[in-house]
PDB file of N, CA and C in Angstrom:
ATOM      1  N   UNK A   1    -130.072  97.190 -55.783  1.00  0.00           N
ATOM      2  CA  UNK A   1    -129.935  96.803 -54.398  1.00  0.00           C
ATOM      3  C   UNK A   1    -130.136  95.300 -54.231  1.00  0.00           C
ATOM      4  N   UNK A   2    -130.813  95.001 -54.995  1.00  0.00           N
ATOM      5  CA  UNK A   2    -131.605  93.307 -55.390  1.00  0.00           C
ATOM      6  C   UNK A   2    -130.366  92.385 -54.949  1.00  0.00           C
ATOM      7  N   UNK A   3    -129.345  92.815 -56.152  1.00  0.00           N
ATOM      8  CA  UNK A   3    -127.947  91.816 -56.937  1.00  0.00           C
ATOM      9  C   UNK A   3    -127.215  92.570 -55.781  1.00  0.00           C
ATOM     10  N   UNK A   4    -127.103  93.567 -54.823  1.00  0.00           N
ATOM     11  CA  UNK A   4    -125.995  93.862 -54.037  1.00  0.00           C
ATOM     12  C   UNK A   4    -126.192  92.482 -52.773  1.00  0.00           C
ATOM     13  N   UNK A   5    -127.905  92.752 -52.479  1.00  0.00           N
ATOM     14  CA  UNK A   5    -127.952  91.669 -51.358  1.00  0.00           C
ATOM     15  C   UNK A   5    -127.675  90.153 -51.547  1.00  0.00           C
ATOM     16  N   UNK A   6    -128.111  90.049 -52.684  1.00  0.00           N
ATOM     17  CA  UNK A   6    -127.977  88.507 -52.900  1.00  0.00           C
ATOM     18  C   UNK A   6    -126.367  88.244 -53.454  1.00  0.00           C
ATOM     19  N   UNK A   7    -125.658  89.490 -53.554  1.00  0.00           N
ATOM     20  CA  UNK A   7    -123.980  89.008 -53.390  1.00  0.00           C
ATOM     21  C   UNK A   7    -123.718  88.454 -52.414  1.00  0.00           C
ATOM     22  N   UNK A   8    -124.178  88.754 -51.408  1.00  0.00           N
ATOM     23  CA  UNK A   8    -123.725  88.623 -49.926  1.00  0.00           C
ATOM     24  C   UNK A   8    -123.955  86.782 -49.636  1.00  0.00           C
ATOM     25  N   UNK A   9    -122.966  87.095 -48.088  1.00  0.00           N
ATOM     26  CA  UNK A   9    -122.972  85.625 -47.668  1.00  0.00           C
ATOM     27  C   UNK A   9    -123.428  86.271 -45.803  1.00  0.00           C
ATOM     28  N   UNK A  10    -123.119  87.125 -45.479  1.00  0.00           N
ATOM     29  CA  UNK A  10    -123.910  87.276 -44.097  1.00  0.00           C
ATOM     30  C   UNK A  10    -123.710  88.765 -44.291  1.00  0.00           C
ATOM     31  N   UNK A  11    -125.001  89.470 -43.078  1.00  0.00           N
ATOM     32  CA  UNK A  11    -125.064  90.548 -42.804  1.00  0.00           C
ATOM     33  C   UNK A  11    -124.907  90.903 -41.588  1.00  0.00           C
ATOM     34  N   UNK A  12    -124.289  92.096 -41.418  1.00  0.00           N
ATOM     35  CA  UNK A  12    -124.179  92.957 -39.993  1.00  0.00           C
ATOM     36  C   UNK A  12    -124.490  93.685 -39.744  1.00  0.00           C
ATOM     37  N   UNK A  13    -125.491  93.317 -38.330  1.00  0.00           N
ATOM     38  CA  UNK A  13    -125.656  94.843 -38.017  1.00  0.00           C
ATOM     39  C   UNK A  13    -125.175  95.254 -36.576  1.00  0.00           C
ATOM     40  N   UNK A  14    -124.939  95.971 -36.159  1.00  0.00           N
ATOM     41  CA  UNK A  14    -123.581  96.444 -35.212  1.00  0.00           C
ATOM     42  C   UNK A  14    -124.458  97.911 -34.704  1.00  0.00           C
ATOM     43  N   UNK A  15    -126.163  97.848 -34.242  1.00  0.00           N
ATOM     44  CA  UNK A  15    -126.758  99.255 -34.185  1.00  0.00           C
ATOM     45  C   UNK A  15    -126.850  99.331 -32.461  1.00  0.00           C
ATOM     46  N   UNK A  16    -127.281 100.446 -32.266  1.00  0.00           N
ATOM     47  CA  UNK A  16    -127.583 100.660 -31.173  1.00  0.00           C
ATOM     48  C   UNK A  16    -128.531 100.454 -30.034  1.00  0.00           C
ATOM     49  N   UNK A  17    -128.852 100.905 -29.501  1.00  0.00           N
ATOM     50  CA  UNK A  17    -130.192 100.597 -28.649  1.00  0.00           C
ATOM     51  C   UNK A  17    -130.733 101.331 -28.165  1.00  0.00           C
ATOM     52  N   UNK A  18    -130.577 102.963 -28.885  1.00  0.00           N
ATOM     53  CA  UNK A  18    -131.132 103.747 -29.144  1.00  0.00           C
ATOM     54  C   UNK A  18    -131.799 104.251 -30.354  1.00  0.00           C
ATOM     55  N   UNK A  19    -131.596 103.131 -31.409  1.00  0.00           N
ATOM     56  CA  UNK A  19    -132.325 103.122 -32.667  1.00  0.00           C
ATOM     57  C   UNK A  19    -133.400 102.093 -32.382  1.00  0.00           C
ATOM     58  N   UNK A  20    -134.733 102.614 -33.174  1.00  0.00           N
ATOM     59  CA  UNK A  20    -135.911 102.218 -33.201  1.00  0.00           C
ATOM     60  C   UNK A  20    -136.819 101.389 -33.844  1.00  0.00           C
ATOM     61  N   UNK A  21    -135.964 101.132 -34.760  1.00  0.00           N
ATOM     62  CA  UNK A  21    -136.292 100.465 -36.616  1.00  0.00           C
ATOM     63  C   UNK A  21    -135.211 100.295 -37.144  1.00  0.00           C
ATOM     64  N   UNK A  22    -135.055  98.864 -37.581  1.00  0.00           N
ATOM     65  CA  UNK A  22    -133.890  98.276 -38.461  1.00  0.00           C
ATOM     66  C   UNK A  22    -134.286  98.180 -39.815  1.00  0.00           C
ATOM     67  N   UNK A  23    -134.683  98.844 -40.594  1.00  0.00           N
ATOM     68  CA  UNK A  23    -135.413  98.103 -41.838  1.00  0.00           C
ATOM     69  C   UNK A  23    -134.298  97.251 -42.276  1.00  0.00           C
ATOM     70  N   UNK A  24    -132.907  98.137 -42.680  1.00  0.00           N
ATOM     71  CA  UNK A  24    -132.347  96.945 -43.276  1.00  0.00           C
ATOM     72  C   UNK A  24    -131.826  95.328 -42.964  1.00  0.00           C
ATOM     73  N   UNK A  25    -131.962  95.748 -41.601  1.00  0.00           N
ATOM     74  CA  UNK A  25    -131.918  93.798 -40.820  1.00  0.00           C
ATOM     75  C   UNK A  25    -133.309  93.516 -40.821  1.00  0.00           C
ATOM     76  N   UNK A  26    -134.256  93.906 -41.325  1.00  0.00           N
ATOM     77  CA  UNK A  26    -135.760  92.988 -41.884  1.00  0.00           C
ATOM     78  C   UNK A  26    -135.430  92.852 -43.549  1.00  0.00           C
ATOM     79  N   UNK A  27    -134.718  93.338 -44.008  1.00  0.00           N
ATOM     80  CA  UNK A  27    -134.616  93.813 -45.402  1.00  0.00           C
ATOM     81  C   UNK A  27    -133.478  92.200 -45.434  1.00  0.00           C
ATOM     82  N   UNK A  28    -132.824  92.239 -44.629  1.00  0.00           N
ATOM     83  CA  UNK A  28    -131.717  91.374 -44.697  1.00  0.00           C
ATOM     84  C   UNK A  28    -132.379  89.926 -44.254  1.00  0.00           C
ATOM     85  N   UNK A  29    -133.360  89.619 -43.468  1.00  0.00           N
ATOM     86  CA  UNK A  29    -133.822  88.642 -43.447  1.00  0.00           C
ATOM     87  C   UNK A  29    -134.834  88.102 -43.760  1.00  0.00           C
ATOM     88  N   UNK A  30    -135.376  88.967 -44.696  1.00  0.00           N
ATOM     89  CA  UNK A  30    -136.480  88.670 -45.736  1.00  0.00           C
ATOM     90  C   UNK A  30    -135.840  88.092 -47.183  1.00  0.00           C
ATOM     91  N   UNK A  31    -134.212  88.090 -46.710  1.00  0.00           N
ATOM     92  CA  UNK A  31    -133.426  88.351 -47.816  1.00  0.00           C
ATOM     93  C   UNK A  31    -132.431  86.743 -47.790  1.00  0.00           C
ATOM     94  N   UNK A  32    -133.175  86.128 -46.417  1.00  0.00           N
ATOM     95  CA  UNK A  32    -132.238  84.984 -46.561  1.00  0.00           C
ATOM     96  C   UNK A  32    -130.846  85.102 -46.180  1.00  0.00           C
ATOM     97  N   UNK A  33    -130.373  86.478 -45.658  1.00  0.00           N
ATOM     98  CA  UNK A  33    -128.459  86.673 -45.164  1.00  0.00           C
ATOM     99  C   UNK A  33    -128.858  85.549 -44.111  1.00  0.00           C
ATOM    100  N   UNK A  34    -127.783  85.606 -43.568  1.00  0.00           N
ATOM    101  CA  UNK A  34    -127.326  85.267 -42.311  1.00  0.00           C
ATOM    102  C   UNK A  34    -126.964  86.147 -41.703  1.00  0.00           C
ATOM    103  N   UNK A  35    -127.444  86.722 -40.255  1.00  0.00           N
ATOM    104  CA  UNK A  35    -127.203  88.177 -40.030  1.00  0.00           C
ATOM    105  C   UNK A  35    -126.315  87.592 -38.342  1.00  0.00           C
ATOM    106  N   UNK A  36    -125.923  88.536 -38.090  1.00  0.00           N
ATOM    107  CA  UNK A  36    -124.874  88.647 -36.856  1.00  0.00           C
ATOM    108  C   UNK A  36    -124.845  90.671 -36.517  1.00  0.00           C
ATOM    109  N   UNK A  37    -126.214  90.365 -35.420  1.00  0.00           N
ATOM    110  CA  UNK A  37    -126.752  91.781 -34.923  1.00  0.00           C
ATOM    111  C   UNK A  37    -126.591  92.102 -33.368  1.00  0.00           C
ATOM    112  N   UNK A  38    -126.257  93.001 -33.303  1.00  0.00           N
ATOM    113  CA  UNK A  38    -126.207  93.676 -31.434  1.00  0.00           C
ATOM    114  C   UNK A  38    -127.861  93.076 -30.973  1.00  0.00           C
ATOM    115  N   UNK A  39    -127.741  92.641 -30.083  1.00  0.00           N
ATOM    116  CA  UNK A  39    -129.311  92.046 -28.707  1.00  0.00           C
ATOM    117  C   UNK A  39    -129.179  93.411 -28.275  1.00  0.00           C
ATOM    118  N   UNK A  40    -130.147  94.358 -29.353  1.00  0.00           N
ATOM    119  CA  UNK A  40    -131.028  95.306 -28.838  1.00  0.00           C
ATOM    120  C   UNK A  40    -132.409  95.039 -29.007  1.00  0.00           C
ATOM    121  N   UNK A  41    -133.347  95.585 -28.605  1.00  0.00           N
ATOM    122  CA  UNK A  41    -135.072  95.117 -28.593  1.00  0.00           C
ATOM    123  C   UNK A  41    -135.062  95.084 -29.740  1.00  0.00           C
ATOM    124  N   UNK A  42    -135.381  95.983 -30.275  1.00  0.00           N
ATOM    125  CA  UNK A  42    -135.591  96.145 -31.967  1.00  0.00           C
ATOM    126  C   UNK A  42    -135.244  94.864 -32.922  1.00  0.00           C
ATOM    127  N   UNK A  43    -133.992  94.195 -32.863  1.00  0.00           N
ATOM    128  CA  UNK A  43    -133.530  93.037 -33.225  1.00  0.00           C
ATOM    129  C   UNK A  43    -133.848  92.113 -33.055  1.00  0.00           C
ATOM    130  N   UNK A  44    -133.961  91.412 -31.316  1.00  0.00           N
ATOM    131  CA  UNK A  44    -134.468  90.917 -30.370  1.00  0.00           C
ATOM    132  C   UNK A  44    -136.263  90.604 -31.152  1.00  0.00           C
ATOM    133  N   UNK A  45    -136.872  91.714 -30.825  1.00  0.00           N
ATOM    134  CA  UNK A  45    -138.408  91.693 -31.152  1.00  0.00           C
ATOM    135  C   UNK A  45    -139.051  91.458 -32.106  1.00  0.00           C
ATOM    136  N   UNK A  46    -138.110  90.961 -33.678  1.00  0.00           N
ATOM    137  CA  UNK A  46    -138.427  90.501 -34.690  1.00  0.00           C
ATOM    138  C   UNK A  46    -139.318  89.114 -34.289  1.00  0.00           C
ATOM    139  N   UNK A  47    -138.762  87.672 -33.145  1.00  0.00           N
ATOM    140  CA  UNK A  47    -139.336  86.588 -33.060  1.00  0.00           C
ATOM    141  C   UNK A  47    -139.113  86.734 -31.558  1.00  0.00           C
ATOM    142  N   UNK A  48    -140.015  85.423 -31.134  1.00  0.00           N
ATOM    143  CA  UNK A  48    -140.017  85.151 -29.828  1.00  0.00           C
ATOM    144  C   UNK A  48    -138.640  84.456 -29.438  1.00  0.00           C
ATOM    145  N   UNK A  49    -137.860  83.877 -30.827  1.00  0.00           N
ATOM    146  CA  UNK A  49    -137.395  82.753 -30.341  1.00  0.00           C
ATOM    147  C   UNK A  49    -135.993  83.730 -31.137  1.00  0.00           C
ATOM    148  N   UNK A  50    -134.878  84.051 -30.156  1.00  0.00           N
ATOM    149  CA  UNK A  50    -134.013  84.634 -31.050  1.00  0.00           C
ATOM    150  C   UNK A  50    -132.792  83.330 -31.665  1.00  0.00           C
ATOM    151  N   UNK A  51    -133.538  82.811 -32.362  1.00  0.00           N
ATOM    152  CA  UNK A  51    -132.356  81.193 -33.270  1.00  0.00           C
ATOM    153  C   UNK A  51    -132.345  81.830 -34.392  1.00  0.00           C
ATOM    154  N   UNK A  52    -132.460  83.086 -34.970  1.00  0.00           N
ATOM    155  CA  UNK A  52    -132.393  83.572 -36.011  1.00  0.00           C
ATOM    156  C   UNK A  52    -131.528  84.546 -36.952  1.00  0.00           C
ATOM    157  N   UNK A  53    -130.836  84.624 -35.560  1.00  0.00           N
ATOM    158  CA  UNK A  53    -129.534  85.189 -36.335  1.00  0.00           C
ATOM    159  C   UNK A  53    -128.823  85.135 -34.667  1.00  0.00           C
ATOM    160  N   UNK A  54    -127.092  85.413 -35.016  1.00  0.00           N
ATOM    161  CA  UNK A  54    -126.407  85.044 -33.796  1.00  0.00           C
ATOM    162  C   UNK A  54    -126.450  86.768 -33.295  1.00  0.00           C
ATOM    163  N   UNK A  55    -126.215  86.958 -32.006  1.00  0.00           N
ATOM    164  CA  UNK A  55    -126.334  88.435 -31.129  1.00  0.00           C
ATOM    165  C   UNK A  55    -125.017  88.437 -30.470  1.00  0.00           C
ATOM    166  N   UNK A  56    -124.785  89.664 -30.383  1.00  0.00           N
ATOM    167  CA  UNK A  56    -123.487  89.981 -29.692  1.00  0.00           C
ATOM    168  C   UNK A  56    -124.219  91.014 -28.727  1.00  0.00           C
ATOM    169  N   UNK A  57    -123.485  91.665 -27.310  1.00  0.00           N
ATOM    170  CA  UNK A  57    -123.966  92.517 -26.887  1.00  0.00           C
ATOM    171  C   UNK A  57    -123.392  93.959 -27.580  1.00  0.00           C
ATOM    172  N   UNK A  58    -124.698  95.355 -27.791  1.00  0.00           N
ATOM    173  CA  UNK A  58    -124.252  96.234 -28.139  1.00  0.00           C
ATOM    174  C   UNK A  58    -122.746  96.931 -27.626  1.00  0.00           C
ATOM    175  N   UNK A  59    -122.698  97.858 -27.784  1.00  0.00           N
ATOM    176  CA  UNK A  59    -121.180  98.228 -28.449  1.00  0.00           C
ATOM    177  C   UNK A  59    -119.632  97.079 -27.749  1.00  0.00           C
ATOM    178  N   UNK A  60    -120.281  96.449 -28.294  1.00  0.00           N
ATOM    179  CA  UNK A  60    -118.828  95.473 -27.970  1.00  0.00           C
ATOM    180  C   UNK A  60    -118.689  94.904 -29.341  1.00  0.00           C
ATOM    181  N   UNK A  61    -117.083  95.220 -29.817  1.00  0.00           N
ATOM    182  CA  UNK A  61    -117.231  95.074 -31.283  1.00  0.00           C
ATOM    183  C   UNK A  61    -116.467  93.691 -30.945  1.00  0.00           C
ATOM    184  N   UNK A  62    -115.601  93.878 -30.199  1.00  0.00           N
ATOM    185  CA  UNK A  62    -114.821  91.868 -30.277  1.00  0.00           C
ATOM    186  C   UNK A  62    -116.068  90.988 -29.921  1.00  0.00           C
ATOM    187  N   UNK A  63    -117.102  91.115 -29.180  1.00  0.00           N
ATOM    188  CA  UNK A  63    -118.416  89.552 -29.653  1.00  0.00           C
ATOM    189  C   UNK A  63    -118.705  89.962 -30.813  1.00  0.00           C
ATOM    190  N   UNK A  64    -118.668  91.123 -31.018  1.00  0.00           N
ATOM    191  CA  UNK A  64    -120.167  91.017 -32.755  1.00  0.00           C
ATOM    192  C   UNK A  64    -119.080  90.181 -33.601  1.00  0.00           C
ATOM    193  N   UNK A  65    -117.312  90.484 -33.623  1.00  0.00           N
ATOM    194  CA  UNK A  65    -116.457  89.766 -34.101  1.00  0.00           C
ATOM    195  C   UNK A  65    -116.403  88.222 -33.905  1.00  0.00           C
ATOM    196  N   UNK A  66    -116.410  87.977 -32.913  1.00  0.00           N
ATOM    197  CA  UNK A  66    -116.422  86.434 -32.737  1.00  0.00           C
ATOM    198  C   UNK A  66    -117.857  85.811 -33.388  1.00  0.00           C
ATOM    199  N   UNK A  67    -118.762  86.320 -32.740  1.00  0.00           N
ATOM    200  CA  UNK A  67    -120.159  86.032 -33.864  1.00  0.00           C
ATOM    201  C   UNK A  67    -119.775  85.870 -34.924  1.00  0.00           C
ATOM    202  N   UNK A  68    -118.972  87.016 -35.958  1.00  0.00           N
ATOM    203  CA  UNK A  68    -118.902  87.220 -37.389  1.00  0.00           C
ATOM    204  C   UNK A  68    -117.866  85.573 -37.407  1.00  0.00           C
ATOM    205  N   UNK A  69    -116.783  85.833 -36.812  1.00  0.00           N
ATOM    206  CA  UNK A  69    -115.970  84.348 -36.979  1.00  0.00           C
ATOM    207  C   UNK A  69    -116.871  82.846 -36.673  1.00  0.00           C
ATOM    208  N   UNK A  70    -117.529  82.878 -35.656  1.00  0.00           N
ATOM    209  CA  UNK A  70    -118.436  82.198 -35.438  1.00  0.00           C
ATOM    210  C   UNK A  70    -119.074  81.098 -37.084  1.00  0.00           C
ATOM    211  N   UNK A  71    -119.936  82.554 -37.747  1.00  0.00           N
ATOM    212  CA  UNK A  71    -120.827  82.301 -38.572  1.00  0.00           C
ATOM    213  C   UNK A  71    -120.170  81.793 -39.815  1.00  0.00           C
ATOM    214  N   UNK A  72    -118.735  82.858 -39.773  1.00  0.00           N
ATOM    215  CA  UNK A  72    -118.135  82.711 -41.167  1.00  0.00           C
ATOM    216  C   UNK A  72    -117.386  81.514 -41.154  1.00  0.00           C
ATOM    217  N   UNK A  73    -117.126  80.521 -40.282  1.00  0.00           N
ATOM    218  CA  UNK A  73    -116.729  79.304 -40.175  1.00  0.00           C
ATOM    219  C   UNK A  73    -117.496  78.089 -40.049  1.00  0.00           C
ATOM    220  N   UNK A  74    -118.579  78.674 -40.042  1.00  0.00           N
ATOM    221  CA  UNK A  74    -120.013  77.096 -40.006  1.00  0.00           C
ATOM    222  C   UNK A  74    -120.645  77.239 -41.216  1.00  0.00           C
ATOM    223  N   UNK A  75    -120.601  76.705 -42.167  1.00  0.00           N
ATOM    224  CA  UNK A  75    -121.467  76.378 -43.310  1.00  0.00           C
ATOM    225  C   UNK A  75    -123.290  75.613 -42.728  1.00  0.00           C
ATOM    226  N   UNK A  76    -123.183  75.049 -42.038  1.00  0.00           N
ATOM    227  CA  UNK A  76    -124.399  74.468 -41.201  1.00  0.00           C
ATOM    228  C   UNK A  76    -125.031  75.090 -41.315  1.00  0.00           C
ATOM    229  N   UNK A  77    -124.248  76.140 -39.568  1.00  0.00           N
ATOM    230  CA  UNK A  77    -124.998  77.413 -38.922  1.00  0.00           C
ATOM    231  C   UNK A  77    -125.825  78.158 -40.019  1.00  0.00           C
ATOM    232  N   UNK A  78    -124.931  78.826 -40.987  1.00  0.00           N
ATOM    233  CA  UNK A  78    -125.100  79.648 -41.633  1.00  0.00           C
ATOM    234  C   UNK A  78    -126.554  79.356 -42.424  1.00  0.00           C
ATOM    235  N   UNK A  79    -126.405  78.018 -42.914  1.00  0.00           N
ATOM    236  CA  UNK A  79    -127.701  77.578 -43.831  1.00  0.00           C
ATOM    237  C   UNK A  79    -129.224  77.449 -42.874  1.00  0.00           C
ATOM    238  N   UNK A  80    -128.409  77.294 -41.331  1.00  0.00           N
ATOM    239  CA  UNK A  80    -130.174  77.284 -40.139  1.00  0.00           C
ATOM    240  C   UNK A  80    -130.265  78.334 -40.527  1.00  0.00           C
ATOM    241  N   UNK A  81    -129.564  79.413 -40.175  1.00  0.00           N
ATOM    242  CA  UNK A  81    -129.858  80.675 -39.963  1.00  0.00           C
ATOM    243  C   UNK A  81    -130.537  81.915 -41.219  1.00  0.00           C
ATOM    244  N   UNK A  82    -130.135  81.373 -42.252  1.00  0.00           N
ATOM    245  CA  UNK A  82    -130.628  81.680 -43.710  1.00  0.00           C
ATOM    246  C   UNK A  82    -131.997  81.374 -43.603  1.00  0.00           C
ATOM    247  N   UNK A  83    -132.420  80.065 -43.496  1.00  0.00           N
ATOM    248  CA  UNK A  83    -133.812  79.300 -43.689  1.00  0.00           C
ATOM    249  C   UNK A  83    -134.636  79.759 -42.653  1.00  0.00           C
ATOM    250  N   UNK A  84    -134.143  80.371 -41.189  1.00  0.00           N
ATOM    251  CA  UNK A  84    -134.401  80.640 -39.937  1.00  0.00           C
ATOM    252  C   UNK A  84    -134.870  82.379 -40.343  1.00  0.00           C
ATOM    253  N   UNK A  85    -134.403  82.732 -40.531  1.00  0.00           N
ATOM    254  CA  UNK A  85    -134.484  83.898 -41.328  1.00  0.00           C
ATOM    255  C   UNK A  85    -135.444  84.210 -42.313  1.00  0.00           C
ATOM    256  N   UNK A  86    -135.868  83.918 -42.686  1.00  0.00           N
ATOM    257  CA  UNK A  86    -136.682  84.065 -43.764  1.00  0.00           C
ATOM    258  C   UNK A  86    -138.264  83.475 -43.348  1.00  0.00           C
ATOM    259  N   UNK A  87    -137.954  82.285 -42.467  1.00  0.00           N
ATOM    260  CA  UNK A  87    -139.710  82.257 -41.982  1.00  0.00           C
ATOM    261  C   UNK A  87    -139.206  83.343 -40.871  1.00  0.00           C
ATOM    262  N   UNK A  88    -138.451  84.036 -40.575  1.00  0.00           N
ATOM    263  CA  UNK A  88    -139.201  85.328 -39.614  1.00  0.00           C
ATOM    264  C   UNK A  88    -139.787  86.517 -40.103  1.00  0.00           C
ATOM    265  N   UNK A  89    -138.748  86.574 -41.218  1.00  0.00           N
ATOM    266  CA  UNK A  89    -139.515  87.787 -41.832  1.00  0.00           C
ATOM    267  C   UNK A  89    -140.931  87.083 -42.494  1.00  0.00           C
ATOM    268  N   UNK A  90    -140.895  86.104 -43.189  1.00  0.00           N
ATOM    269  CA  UNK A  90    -142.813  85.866 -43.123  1.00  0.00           C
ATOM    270  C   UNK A  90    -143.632  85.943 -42.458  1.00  0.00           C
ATOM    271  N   UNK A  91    -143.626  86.135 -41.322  1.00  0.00           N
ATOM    272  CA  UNK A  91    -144.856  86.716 -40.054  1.00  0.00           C
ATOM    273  C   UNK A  91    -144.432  88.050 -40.645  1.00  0.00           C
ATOM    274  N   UNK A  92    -143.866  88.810 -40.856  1.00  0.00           N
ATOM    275  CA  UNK A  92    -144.260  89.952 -40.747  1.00  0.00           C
ATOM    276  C   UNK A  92    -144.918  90.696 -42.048  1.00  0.00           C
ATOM    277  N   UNK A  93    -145.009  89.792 -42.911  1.00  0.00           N
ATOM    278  CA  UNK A  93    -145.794  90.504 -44.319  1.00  0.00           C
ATOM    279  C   UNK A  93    -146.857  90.967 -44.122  1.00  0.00           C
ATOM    280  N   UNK A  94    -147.317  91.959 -44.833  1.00  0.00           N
ATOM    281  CA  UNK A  94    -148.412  92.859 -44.459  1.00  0.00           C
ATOM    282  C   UNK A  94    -149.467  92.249 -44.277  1.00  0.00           C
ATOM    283  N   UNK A  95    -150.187  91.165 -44.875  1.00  0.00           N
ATOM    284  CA  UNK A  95    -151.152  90.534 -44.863  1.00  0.00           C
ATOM    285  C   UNK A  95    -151.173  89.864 -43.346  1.00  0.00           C
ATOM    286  N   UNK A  96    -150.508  89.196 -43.326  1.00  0.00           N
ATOM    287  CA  UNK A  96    -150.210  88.364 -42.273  1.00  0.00           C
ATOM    288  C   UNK A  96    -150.380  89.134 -40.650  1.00  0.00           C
ATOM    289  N   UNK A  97    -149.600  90.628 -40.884  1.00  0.00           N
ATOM    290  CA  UNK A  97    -149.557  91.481 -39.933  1.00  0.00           C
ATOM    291  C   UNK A  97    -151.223  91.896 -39.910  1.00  0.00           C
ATOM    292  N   UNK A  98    -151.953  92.069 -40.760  1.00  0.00           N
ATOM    293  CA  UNK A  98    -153.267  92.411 -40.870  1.00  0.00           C
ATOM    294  C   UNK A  98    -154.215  91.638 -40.161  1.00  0.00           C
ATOM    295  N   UNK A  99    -154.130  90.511 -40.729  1.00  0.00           N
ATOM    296  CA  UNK A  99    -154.189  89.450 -40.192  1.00  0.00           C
ATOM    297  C   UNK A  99    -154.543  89.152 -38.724  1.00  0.00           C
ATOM    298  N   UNK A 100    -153.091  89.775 -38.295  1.00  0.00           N
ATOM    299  CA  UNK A 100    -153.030  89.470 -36.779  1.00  0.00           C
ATOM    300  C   UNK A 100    -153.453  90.187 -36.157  1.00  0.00           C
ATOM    301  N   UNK A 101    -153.491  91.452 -36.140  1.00  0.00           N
ATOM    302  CA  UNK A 101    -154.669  92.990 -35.706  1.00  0.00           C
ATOM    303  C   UNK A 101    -155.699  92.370 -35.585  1.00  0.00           C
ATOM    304  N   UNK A 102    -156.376  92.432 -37.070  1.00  0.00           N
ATOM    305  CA  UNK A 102    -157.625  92.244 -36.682  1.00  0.00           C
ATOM    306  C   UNK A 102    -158.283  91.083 -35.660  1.00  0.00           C
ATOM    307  N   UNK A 103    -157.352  89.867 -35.680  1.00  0.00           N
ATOM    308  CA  UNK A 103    -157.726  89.210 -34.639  1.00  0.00           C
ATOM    309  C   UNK A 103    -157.434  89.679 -33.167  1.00  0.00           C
ATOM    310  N   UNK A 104    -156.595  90.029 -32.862  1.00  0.00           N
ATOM    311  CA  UNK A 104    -156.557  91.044 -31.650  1.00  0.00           C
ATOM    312  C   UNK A 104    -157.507  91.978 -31.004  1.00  0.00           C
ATOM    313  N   UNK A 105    -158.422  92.740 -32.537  1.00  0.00           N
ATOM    314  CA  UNK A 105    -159.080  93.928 -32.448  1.00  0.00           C
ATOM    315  C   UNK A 105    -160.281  93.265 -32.031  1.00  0.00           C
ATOM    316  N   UNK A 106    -160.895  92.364 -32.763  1.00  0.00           N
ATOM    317  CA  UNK A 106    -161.699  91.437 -32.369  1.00  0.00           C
ATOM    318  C   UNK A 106    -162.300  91.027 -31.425  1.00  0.00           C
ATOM    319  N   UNK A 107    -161.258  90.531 -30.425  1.00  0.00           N
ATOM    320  CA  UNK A 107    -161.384  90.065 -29.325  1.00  0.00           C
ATOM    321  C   UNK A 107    -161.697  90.826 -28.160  1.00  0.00           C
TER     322      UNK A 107
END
């Protein structure tokens, strides 16, 4: 699965907003893609700041398309969004997530 992801040059995800858990768009940006995902919460709620991958609205497949054209025509974009990507999924490593509980619990 390692050598499938790191073939890649961007990822899609095209889910719903009735799904609850993306692992593989955390999987994908722990992974450095460049992702181009439906603005559902789940997606959305990875960072405060959504500069981390481009959003289309759910089931509309011509934006998630223009996104995909979007991304697949900026070499730039693509490299924010890689580097952008990857410190998001670092807040969420387990430690880090531990981390942040207990300071919460704390208080």
């Amino acid at each position: 699965m390692t050598r499938l992801v790191h073939s890649c040059d961007v990822f899609i995800a095209p889910n719903r907003a009735e799904e609850t858990f993306g692992l593989p768009v955390a999987e994908a940006l722990a992974s450095g893609l460049a992702c181009v995902a439906t603005a559902i919460p789940f997606h959305l709620a990875f960072d405060e700041r959504p500069d981390f991958a481009l959003f289309a609205p759910a089931d509309n497949a011509v934006e998630l398309g223009e996104r995909l054209i979007e991304l697949l025509g900026d070499d730039e974009l693509r490299e924010r969004l890689r580097v952008r990507a990857r410190a998001v999924a670092e807040q969420w490593r387990a430690d880090r997530v531990v981390d942040a509980l207990e300071a919460k619990l704390s208080r």
